[in-house]
N, C-alpha and C. Protein backbone atom coordinates (compact mmCIF):
# COMPACT_ATOMS: atom_id res chain seq x y z
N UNK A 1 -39.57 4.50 -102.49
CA UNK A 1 -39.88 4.25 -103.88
C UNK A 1 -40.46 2.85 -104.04
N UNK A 2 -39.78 2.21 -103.72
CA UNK A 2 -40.22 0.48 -103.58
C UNK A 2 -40.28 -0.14 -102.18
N UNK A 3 -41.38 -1.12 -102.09
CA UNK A 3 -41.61 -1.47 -100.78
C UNK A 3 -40.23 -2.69 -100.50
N UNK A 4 -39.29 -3.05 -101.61
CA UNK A 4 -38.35 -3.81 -100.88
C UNK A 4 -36.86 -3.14 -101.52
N UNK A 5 -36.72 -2.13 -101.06
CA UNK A 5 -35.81 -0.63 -101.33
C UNK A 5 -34.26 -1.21 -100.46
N UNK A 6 -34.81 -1.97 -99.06
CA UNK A 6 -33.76 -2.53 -98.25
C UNK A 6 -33.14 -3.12 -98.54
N UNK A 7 -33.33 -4.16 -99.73
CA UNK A 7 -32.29 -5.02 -100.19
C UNK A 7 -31.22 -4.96 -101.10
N UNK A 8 -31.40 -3.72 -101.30
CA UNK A 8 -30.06 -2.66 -102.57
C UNK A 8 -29.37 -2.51 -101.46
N UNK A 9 -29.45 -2.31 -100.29
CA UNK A 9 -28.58 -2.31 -98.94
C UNK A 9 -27.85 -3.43 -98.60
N UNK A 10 -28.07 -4.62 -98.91
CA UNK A 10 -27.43 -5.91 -98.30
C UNK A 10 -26.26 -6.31 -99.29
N UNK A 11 -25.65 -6.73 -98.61
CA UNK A 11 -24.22 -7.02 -99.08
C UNK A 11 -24.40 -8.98 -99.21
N UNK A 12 -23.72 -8.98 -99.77
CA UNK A 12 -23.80 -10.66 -100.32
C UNK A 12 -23.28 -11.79 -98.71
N UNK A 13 -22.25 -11.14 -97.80
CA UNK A 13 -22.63 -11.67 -96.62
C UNK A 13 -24.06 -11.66 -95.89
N UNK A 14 -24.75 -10.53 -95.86
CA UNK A 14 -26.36 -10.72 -95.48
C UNK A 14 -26.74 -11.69 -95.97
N UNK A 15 -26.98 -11.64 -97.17
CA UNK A 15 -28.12 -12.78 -98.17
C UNK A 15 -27.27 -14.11 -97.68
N UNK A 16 -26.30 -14.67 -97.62
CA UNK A 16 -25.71 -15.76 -96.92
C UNK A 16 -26.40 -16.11 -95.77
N UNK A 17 -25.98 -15.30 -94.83
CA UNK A 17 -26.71 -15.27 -93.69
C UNK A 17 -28.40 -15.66 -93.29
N UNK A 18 -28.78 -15.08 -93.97
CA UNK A 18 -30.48 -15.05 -94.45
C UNK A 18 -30.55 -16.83 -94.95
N UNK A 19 -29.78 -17.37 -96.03
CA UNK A 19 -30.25 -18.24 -96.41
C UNK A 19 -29.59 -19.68 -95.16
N UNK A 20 -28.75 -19.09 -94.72
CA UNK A 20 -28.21 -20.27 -93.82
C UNK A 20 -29.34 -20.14 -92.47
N UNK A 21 -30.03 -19.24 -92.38
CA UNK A 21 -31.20 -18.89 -91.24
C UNK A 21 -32.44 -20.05 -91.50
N UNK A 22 -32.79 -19.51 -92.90
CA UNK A 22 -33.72 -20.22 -93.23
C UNK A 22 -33.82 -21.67 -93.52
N UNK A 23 -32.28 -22.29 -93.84
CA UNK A 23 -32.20 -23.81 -93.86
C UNK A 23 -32.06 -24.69 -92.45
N UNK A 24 -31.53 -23.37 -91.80
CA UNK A 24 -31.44 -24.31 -90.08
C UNK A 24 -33.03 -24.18 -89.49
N UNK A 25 -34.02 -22.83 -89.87
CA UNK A 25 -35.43 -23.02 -89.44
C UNK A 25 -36.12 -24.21 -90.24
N UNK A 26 -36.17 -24.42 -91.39
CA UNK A 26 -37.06 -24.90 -92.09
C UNK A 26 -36.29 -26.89 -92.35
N UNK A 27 -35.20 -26.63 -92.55
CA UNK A 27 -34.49 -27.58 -93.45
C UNK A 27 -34.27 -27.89 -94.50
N UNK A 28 -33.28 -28.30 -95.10
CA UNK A 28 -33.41 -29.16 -96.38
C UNK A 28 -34.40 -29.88 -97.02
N UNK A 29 -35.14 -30.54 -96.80
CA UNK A 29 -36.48 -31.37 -97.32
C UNK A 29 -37.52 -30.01 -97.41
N UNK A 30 -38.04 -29.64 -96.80
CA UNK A 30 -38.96 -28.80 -96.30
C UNK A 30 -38.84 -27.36 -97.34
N UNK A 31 -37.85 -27.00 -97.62
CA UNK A 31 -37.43 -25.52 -98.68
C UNK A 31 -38.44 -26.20 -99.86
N UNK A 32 -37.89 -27.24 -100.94
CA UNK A 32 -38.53 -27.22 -101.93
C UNK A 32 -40.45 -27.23 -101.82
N UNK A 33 -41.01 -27.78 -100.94
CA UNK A 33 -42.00 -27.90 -100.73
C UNK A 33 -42.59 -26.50 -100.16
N UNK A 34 -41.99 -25.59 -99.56
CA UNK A 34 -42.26 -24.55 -99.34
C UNK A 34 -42.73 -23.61 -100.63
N UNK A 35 -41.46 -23.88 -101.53
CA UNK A 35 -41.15 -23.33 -102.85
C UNK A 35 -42.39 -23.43 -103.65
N UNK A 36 -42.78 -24.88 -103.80
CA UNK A 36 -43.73 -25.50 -104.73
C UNK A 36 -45.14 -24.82 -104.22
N UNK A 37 -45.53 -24.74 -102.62
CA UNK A 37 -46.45 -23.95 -102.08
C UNK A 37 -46.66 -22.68 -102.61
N UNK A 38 -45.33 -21.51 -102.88
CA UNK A 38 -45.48 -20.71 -102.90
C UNK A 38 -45.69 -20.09 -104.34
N UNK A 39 -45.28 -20.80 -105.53
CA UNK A 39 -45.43 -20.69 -106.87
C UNK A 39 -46.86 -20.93 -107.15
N UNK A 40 -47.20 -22.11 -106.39
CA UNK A 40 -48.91 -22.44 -106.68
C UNK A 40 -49.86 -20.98 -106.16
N UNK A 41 -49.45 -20.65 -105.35
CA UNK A 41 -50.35 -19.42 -104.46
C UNK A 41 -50.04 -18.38 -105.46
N UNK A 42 -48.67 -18.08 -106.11
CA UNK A 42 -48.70 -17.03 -107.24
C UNK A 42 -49.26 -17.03 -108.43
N UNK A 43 -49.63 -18.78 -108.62
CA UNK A 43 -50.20 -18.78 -110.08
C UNK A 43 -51.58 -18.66 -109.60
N UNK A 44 -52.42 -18.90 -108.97
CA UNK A 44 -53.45 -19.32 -108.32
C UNK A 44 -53.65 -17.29 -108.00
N UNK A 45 -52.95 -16.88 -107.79
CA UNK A 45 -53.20 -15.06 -107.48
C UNK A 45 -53.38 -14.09 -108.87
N UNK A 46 -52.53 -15.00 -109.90
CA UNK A 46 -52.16 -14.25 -111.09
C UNK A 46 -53.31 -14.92 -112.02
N UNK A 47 -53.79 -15.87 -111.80
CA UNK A 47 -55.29 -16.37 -112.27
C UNK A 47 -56.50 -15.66 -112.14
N UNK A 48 -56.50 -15.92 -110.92
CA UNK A 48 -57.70 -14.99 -110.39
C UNK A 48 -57.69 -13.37 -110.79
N UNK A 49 -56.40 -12.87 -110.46
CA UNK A 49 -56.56 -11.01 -111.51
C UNK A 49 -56.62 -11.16 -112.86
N UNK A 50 -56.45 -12.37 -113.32
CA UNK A 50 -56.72 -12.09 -115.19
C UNK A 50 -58.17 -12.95 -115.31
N UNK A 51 -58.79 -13.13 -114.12
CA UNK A 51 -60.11 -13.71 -114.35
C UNK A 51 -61.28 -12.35 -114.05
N UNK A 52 -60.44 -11.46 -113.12
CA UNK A 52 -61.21 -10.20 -112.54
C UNK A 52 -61.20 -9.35 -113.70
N UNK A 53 -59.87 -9.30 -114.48
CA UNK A 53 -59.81 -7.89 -115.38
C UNK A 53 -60.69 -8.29 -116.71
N UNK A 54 -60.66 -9.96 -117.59
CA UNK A 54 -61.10 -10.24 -118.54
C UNK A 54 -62.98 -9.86 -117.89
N UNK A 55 -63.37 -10.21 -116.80
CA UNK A 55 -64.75 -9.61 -116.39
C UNK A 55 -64.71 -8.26 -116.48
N UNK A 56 -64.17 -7.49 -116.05
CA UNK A 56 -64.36 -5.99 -116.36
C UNK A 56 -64.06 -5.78 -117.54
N UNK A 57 -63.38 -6.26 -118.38
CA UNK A 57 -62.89 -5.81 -119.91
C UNK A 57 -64.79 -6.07 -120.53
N UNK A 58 -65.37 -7.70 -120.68
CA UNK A 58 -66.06 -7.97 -121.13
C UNK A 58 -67.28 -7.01 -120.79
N UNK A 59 -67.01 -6.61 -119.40
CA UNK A 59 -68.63 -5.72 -118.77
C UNK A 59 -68.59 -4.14 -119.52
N UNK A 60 -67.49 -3.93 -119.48
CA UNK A 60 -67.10 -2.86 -120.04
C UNK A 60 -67.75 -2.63 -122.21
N UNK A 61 -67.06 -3.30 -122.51
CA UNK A 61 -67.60 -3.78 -124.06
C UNK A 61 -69.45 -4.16 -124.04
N UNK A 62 -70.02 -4.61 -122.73
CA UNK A 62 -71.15 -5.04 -122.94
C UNK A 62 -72.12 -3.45 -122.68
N UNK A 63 -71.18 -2.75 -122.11
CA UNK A 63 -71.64 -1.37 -121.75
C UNK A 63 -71.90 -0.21 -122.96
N UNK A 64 -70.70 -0.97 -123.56
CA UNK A 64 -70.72 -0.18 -124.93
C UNK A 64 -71.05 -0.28 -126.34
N UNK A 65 -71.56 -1.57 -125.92
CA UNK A 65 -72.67 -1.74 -126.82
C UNK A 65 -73.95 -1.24 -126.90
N UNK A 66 -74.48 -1.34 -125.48
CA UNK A 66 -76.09 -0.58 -125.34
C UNK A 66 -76.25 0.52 -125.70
């Protein structure tokens, strides 16, 4: 049904686990900056599809005018 269906499976020891993984790979300093990376790439993704759809909305209306 959903591509992340697996995680209704994990029990709150997993997600522990997971996050104590990721602070011994990455570190403390390094998470927030990851974070800040990864919000920019979502706004920067969610920009660009409301820059694609307002072009097709407008091409669309210019279609239906002629």
């Amino acid at each position: 049904m959903t591509t992340l269906g697996f995680i209704q499976n994990m029990g709150g020891g997993s997600i522990v686990l997971i996050v104590l993984v990721v602070l011994l790979l990455f570190g403390a300093k390094r998470i927030p900056e990851l974070a800040r990376g990864l919000g920019r790439g979502i706004r920067e993704f969610k920009d660009a599809t409301k820059d694609i759809q307002n072009d097709l909305e407008e091409g669309l209306k210019d279609d239906k005018k002629k």
